[in-house]
Protein backbone atom coordinates (compact mmCIF):
# COMPACT_ATOMS: atom_id res chain seq x y z
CA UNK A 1 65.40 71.14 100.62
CA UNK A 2 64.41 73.78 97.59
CA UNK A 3 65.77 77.19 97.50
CA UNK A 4 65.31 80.08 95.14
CA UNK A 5 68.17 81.77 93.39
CA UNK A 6 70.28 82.35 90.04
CA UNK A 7 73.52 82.02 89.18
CA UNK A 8 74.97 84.87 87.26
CA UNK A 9 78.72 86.34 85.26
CA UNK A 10 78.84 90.02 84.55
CA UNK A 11 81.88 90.72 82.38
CA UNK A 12 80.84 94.50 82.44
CA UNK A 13 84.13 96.03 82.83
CA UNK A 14 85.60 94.01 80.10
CA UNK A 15 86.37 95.01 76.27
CA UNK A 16 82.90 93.72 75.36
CA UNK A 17 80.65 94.25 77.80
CA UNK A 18 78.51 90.67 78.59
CA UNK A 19 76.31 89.47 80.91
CA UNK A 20 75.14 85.51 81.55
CA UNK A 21 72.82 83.91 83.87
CA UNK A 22 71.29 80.35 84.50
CA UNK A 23 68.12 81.81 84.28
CA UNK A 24 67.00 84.29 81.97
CA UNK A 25 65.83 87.87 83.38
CA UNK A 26 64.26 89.64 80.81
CA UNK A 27 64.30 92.86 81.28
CA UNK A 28 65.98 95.56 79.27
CA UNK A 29 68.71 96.34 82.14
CA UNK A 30 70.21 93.41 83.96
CA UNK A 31 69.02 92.95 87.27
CA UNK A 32 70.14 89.57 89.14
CA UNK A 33 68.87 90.39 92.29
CA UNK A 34 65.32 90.07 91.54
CA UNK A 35 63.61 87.20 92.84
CA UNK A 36 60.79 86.86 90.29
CA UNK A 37 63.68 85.65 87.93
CA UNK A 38 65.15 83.22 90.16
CA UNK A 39 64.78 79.65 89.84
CA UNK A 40 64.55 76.66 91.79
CA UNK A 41 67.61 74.69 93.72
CA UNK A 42 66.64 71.77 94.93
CA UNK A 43 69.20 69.91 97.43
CA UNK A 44 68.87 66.10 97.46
């Protein structure tokens, strides 16, 4: 089975602001719901 997703930390309402996520979204704002930056899970 192979789905498509990201996994994702937003530390935004910390001292210093970060953001992570497994794959990279490049765009200037963070967006981790977008699905042409999600990768692929595969279950074996």
């Amino acid at each position: 089975m192979q789905l498509k997703g990201n996994f994702y930390k937003c530390g935004d309402k910390t001292p210093e602001p970060h953001f992570i996520s497994w794959n990279p979204i490049d765009i200037e704002e963070p967006n981790f719901h977008r699905p042409d930056y999600f990768g692929s899970i595969v279950l074996e």
